[in-house]
Structures are given as C-alpha cells and as structure tokens.
Protein backbone atom coordinates (compact mmCIF):
# COMPACT_ATOMS: atom_id res chain seq x y z
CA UNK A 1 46.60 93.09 54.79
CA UNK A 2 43.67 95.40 55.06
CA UNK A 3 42.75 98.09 52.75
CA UNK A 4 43.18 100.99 55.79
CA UNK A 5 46.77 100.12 55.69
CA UNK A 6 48.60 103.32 54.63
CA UNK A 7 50.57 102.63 51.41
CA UNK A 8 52.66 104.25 48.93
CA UNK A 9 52.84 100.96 46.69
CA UNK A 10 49.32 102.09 44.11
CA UNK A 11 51.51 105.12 43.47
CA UNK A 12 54.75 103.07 42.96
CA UNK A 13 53.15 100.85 40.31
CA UNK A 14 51.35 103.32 38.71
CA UNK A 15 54.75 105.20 38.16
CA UNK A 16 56.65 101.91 37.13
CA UNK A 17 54.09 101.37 34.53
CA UNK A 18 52.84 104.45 33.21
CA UNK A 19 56.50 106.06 32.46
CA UNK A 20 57.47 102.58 30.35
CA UNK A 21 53.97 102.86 28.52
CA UNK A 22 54.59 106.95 27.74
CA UNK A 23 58.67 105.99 26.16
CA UNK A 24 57.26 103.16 24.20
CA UNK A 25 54.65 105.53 22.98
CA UNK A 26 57.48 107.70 21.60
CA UNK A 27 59.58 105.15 20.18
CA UNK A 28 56.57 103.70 18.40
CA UNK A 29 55.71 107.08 17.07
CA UNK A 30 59.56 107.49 15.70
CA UNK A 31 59.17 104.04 14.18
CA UNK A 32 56.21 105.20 11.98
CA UNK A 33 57.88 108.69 10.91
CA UNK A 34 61.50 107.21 9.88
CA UNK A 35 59.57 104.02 8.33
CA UNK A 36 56.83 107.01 6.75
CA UNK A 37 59.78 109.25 5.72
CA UNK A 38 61.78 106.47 4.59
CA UNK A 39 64.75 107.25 6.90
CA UNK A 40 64.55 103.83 9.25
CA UNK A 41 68.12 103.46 10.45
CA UNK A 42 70.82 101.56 13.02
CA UNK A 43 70.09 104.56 15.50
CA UNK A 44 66.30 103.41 15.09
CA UNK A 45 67.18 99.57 16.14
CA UNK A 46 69.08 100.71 18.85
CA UNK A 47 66.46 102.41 20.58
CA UNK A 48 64.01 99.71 19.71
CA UNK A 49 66.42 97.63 22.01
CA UNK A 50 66.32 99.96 24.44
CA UNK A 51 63.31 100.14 24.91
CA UNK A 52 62.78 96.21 25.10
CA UNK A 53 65.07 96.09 27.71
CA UNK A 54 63.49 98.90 29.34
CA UNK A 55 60.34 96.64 29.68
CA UNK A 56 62.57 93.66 31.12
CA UNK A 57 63.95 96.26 33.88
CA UNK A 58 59.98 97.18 34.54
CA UNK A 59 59.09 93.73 34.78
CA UNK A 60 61.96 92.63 37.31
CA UNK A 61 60.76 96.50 39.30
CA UNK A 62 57.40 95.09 39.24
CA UNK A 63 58.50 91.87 41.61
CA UNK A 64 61.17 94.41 43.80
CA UNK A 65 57.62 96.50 44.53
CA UNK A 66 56.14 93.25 45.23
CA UNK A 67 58.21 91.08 47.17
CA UNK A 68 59.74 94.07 48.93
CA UNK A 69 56.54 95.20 50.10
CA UNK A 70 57.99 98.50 48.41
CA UNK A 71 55.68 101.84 49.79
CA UNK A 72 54.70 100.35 53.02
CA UNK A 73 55.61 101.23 56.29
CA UNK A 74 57.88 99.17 57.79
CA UNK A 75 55.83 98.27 60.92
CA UNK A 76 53.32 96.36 58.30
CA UNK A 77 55.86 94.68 56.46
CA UNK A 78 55.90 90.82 57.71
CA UNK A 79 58.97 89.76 59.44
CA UNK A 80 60.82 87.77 58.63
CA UNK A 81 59.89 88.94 55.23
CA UNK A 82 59.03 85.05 53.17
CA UNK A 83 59.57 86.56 49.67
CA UNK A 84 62.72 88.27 50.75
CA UNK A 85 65.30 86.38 48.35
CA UNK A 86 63.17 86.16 45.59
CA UNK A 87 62.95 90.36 45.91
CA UNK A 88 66.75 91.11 46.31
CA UNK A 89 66.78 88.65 43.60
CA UNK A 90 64.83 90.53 41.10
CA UNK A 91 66.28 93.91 42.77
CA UNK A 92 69.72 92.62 41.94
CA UNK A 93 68.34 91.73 37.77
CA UNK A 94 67.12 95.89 38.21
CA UNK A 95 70.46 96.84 38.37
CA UNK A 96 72.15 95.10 35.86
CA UNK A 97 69.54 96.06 33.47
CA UNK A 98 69.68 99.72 34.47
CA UNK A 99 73.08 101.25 33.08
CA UNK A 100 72.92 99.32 29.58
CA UNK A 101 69.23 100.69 28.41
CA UNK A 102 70.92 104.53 29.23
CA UNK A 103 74.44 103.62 27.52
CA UNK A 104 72.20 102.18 24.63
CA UNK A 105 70.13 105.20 24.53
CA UNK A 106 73.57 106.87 23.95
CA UNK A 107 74.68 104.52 21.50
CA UNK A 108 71.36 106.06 19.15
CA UNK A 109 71.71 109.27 19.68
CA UNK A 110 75.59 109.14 18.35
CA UNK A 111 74.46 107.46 15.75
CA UNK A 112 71.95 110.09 14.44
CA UNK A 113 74.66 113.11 15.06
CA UNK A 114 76.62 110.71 13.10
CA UNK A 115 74.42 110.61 10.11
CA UNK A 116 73.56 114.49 10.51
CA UNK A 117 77.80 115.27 10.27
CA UNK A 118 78.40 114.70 6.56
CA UNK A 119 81.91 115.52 5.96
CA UNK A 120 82.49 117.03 9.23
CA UNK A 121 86.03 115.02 10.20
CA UNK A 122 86.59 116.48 13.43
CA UNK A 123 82.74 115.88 14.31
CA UNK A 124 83.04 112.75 13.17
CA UNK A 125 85.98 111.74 15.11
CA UNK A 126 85.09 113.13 18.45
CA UNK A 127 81.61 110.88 17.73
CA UNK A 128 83.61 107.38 17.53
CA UNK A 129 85.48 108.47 20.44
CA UNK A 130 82.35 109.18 22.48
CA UNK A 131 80.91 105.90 21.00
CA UNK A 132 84.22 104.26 22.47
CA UNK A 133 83.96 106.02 25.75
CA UNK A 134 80.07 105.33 26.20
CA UNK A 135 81.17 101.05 25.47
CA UNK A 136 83.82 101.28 27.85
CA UNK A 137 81.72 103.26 30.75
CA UNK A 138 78.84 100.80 30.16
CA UNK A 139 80.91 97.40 30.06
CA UNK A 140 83.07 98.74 33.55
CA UNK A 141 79.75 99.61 35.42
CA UNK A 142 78.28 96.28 34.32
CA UNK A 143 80.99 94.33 35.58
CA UNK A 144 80.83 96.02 38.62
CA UNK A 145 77.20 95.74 39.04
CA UNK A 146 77.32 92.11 38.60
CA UNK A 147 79.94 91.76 41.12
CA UNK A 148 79.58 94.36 43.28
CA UNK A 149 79.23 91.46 46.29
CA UNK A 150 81.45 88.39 45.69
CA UNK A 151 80.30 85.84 45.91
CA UNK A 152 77.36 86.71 43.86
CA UNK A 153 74.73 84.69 45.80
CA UNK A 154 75.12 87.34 48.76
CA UNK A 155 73.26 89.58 46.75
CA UNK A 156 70.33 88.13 47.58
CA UNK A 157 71.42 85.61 50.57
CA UNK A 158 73.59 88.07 52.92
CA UNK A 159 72.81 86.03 55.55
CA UNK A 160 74.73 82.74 54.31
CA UNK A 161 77.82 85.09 53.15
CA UNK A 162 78.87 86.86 56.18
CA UNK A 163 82.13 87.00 54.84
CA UNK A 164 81.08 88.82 51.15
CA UNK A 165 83.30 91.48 49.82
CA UNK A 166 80.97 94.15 48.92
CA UNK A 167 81.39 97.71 47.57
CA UNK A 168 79.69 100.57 49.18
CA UNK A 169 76.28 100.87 47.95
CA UNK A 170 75.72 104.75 47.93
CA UNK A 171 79.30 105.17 46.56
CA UNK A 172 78.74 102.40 43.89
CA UNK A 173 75.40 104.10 42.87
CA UNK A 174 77.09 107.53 42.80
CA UNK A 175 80.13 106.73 40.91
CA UNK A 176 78.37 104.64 37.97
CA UNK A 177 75.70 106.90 37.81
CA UNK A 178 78.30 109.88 37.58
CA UNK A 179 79.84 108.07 34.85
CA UNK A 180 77.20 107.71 32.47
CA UNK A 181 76.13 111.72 33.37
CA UNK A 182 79.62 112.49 32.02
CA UNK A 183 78.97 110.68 28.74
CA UNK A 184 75.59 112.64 28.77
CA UNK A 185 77.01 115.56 29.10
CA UNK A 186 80.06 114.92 25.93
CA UNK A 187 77.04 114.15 23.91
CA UNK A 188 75.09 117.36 24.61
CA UNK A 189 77.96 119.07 23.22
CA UNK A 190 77.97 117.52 20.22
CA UNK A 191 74.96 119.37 18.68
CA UNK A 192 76.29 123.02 19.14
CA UNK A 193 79.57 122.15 17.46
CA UNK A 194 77.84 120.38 14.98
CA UNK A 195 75.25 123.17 13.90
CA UNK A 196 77.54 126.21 14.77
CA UNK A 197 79.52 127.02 11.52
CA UNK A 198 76.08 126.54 9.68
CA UNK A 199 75.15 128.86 7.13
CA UNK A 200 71.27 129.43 7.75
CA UNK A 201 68.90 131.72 9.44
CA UNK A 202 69.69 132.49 13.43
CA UNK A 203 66.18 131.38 14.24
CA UNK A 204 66.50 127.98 12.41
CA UNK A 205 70.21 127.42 14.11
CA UNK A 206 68.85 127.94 17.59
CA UNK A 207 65.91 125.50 16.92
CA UNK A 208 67.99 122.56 15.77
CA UNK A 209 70.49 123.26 18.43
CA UNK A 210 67.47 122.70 21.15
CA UNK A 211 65.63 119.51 18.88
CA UNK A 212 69.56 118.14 19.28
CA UNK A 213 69.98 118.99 22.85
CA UNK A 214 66.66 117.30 24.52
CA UNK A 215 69.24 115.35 25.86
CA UNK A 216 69.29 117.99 28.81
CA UNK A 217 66.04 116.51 30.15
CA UNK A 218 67.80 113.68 30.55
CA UNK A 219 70.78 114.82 32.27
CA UNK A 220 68.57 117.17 34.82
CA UNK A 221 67.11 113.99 35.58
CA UNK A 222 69.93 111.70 35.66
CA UNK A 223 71.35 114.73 38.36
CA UNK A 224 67.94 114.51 40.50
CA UNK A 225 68.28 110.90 41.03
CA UNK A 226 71.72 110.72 42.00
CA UNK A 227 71.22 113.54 45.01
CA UNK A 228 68.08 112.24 46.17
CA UNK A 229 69.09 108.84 46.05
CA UNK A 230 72.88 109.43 47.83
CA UNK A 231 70.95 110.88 50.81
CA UNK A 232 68.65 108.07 51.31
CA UNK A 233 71.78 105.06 50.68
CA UNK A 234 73.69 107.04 52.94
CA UNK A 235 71.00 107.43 55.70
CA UNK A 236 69.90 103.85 55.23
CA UNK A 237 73.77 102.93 55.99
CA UNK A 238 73.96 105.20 58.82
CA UNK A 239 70.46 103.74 60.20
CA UNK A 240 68.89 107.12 60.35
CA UNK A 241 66.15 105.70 58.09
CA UNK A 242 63.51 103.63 60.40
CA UNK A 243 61.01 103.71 57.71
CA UNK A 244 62.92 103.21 54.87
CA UNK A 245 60.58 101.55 52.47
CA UNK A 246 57.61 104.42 52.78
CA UNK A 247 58.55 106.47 49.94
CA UNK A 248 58.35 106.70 45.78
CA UNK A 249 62.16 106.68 45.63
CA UNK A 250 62.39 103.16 43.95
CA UNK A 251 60.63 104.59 40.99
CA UNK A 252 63.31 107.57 40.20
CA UNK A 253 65.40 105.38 38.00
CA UNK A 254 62.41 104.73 35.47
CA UNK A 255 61.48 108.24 35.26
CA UNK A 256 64.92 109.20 34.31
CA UNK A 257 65.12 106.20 31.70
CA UNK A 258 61.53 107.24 30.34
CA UNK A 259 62.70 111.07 29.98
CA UNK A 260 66.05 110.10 28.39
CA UNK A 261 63.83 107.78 25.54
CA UNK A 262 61.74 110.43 24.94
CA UNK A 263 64.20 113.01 24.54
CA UNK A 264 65.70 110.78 22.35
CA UNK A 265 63.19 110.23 19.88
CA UNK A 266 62.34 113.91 20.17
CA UNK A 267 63.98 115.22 16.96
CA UNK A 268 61.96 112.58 15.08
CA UNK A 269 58.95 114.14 15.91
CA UNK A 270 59.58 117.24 13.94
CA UNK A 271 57.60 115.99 10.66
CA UNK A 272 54.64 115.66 12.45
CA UNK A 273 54.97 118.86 14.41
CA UNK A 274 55.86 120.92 11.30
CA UNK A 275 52.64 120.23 10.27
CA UNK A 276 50.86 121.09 13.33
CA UNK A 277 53.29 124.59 13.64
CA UNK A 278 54.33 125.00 10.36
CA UNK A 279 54.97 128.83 10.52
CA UNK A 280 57.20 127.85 13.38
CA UNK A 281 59.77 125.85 11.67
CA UNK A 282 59.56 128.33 8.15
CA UNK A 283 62.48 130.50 7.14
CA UNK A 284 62.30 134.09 5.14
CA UNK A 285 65.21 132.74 3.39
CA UNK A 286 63.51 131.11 0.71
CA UNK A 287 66.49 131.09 -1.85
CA UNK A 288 69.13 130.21 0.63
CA UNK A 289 71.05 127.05 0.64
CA UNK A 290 69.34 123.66 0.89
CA UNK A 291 70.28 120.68 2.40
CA UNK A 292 70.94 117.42 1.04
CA UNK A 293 71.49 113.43 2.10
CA UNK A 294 73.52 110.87 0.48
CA UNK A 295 73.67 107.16 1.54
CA UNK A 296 75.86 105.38 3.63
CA UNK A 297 76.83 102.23 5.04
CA UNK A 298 74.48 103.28 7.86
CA UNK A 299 71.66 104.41 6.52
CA UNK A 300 71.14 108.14 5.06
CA UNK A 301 73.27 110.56 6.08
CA UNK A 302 71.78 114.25 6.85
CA UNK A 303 74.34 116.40 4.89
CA UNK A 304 75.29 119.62 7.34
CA UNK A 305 78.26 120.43 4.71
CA UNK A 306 76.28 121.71 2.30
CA UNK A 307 75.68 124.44 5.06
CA UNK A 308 79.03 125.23 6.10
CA UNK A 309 80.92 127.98 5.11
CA UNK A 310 84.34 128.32 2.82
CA UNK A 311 85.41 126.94 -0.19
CA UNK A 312 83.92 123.11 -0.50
CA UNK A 313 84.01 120.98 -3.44
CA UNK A 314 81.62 117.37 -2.69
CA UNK A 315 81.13 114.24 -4.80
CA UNK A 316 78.23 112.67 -3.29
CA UNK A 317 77.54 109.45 -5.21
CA UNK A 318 75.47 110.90 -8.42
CA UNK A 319 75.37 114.63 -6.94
CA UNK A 320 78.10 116.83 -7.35
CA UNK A 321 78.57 120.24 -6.03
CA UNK A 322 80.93 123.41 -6.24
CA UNK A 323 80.74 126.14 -4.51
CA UNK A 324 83.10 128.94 -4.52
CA UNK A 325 82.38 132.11 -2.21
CA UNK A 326 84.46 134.94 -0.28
CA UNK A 327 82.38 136.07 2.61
CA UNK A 328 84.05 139.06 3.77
CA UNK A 329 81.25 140.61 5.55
CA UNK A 330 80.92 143.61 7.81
CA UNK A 331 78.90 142.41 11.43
CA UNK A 332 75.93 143.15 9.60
CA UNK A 333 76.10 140.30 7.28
CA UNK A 334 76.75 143.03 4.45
CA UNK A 335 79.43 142.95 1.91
CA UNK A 336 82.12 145.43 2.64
CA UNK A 337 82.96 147.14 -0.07
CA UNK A 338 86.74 147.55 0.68
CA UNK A 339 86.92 143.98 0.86
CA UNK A 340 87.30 144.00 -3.02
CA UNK A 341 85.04 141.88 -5.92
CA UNK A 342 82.79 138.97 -4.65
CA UNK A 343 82.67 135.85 -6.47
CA UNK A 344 80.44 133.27 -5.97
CA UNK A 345 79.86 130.42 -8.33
CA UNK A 346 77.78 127.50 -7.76
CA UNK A 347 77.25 124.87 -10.26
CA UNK A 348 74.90 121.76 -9.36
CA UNK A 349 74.87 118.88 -11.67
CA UNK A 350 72.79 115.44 -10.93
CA UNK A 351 72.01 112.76 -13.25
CA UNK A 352 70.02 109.82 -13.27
CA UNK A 353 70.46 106.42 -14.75
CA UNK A 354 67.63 105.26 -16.09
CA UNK A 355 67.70 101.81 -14.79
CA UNK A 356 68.25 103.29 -10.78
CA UNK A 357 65.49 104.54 -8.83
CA UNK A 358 66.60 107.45 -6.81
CA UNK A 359 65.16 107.33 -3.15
CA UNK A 360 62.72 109.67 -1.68
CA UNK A 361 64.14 112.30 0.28
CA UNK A 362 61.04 113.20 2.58
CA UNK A 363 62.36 113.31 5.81
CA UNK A 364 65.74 112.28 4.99
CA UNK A 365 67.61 115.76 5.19
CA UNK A 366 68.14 118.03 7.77
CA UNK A 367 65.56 120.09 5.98
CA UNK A 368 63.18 117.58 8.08
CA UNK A 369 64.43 119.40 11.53
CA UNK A 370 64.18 122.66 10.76
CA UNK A 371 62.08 123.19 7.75
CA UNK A 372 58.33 122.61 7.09
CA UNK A 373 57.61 119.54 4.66
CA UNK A 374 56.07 120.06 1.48
C-alpha cells in the first residue's frame, strides 16, 4: 500500500519494541548490582526468565501487528485477509505467553520479601501461601487460555470449526486478568506488614515501604488494561466497532508487562541511587540498630528481625545475638518514668574460623534499601 495510507501500525511497533527494550534495560541493570553487591539470587533467575519470555511474547506481537494489518483502517485491510491464519496463529501464542511472564514476575518478587523476612513466621507463611496461590492462578488461566476454543485449531481456523465450543472472549480476558490483579494486590500487602513492627526512623520505614510497593505501578496498569480493553471486546462482540483495528489497544498488554518488570527490579536500584541521593536515604540515628543477613538455602537472607521489637534471642550461623529491652514509652518515644527501671542488654559475639572466608555484605542487608553505602 501507499505511504498516504493513514496508519496507526509505526506507533504500534514502536510501542511493542521500545517497552521490551526499556524492562530488559532494568533487569540488566539489577543483574550487575546483585552480581556487584554479591547478592545474585533465585528471585534474580526468575526475572531473567521473565524477561526472556517477555521477548518471545514481543516477537509472536510483532507477526499479530503484521499479519493483522494491526493500526489500519479496516477499509485498507485486504479481504479476504491471505495472512489471516498465520496472524490468529501467532495472536493465539500472545496469549499463552501473556499470564505466565506476570505470574513469574510474582514468583520474584515473593521471593525477595522472602529473603527480606528473617524470622518473621507469620510473614513467612502468608509468602508460601501467596507463592501457592500465584502457581495455581497461573496454571488455571493457562489451561484455559490454551483451550479456550476446543478444538484448538479454531483458534486460528473458525471457519472449518463452526461447531467450536468457545468461551466468551471479553469475559475470559476479564476474569484471568482479574485473577492475577488479585494476586497483585496480596503481594502489595506484604511489604507494610513486613516493615511495620520495625524499629527504625519514620522516614526510613516509609521509604522501604514505597521501594517494596512499586508493585502499585503495576497494578494501576494491570486495572487500565482490563477497562479499556472490556469495552472494546464487548463492542467488537456487539458489532458496534466498524473500525476495529485503527487503534494502539493491542499494545496495552506490553506496557503493563514492561511497568510490572520495572517495578520489580526497582528496589535493586537503590545502591546506585544512594549514591546519586545519598542524603536522601541517610538516617540521624547513627547509633541505632543495624541490620544484618545470614545465608540460606536461597541465597542471602535480608534480616528484618534484628529490627523488630521485644525480647529476641537469634543464632544466625556464626553470629549470635541477645537483646533484652522493655520499651514502655510515653507517645513521644520517651521513657515514662512510672513505668519503673529500664533494662536493656545487648551482647554481640561473632567469630571467625580461620580457614572460612566470611562473605561480603555490600548490598546484602536491608541496610542496602534504606541506608547509604559506605
């Protein structure tokens, strides 16, 4: 066709590509930090694989934009269409690929709350029951993505299936895509319980609480795809849509998958940042507590314990600590002096064998979120 056409499709590809090329900027950038601050973990894999299957879904977008003659208007689209089963085709790879990259996106982020909890049981539990929630939503909405027609072929060959079973589109895009919000949502929660009962500075606790909630972006945009994209399915089904394919809708689902990869390798940003802002991330409370790591099955952990309040005694491979306190405090944060005698003892004691090389702890502790590095 001629270059006077009127076309939407520059824009489309420009979005397709551009959004995959910013994510894979972050991730690369987290890769570097946690491989610099020696803190490379299974929550750093996983969004390595999310982000190569992000590139698959762009690739199989790519041919949907293509063959679909996505952005044009329909009175320029040739008909019958000669690429039309290789496009539904590559449409119909889209979709399965779309749900897993956000459920693994999930699947990272638990991870890393998992490794900031410590000792935190409760935390802890209410992370493996996410985890277990986030495998079951993502394993139900891929089976029903892959047979959301039966047979399959009528995915892309309607036409020879006139007798296909198929669920309604707009209510099949609304109900898995409500799902996987839901799970977004149970993780967003997860960071204010986590830093709530932390003993530290009200400035610091409001700044991890927002590093650990980014999430949000993705939710906001999870929420804008699913209303703008119910009223176009459910136009298109009613035929109220006589120019359906003029418009940058196709391209909503890798914005949100581009904001919800960034937003997830947001908190591993914060070394570089610190040094950029470093007044920004600095506490008056020089002498207050500090935070610690030990190592797990996992990777290292980022101890919160250390920061919590009560009575705690820890054994943390070769680091012990006690700490005994009574914090009856007025509102203030003063002692009240009816309250009686405060005791606090604290007793650290570490050793070292001489024949095991303790690891570095640069980045590795929750001091890396909230606190400047040295």
């Amino acid at each position: 066709m001629g270059s006077s056409i009127e076309t939407l499709q520059p824009q489309l590809l420009a979005m397709n590509f551009a959004f995959p090329a910013v994510a894979t900027i972050a991730v690369l950038l987290r890769i570097y930090i946690r491989v610099w601050t020696r803190t490379f973990a299974v929550d750093d894999w996983l969004i390595c694989l999310a982000g190569t299957l992000y590139w698959a879904e762009t690739a199989t977008a790519y041919k949907v934009i293509k063959y679909n003659w996505m952005g044009y208007h329909v009175k320029n689209i040739p008909y019958p269409n000669p690429q039309a089963t290789l496009a539904w085709k590559y449409s119909y790879a889209t979709e399965i690929l779309y749900n897993p990259i956000l459920a693994v996106v999930k699947f990272s982020i638990l991870f890393f709350l998992l490794r900031l909890t410590g000792q935190k049981l409760g935390v802890k539990r209410a992370i493996w029951i996410i985890m277990a929630l986030n495998t079951i939503v993502m394993i139900t909405t891929l089976f029903l993505t892959v047979f959301r027609c039966v047979p399959i072929a009528s995915h892309w060959a309607p036409t020879d299936y006139p007798d296909a079973k198929c669920l309604n589109f707009a209510n099949f895009v609304t109900g898995t895509a409500c799902a996987s919000i839901f799970t977004d949502a149970l993780v967003l929660i997860l960071p204010t319980w986590i830093v709530y009962n932390l003993r530290m500075a009200q400035k610091q606790k409001l700044i991890l609480i927002a590093i650990l909630s980014l999430g949000l972006v993705g939710i906001i945009a999870g929420v804008v795809r699913i209303v703008l994209l119910d009223i176009y399915d459910r136009k298109l089904a009613a035929g109220k849509l006589a120019d359906y394919n003029y418009n940058v809708y196709f391209s909503l689902s890798t914005i949100e998958i581009s904001l919800v990869i960034i937003a997830a390798c947001g908190p591993s940003f914060k070394p570089l940042v610190s040094k950029i802002l470093p007044k920004f991330f600095s506490s008056r409370d020089r002498n207050g507590p500090q935070y610690s790591y030990n190592r797990g099955t996992s990777g290292r952990m980022y101890d919160l314990d250390n920061l919590s309040r009560g009575r705690r005694t820890q054994n943390e491979g070769n680091h012990i600590l006690v700490e005994t306190r009574n914090d009856e405090r007025d509102s203030t944060g003063t002692v009240d002096p009816k309250a009686g005698i405060m005791l606090t003892t604290e007793t650290e004691v570490k050793w070292q064998e001489d024949d095991v090389q303790q690891p570095s702890n640069r980045g590795s502790s929750t001091d890396s979120l909230v606190r400047p590095r040295k």
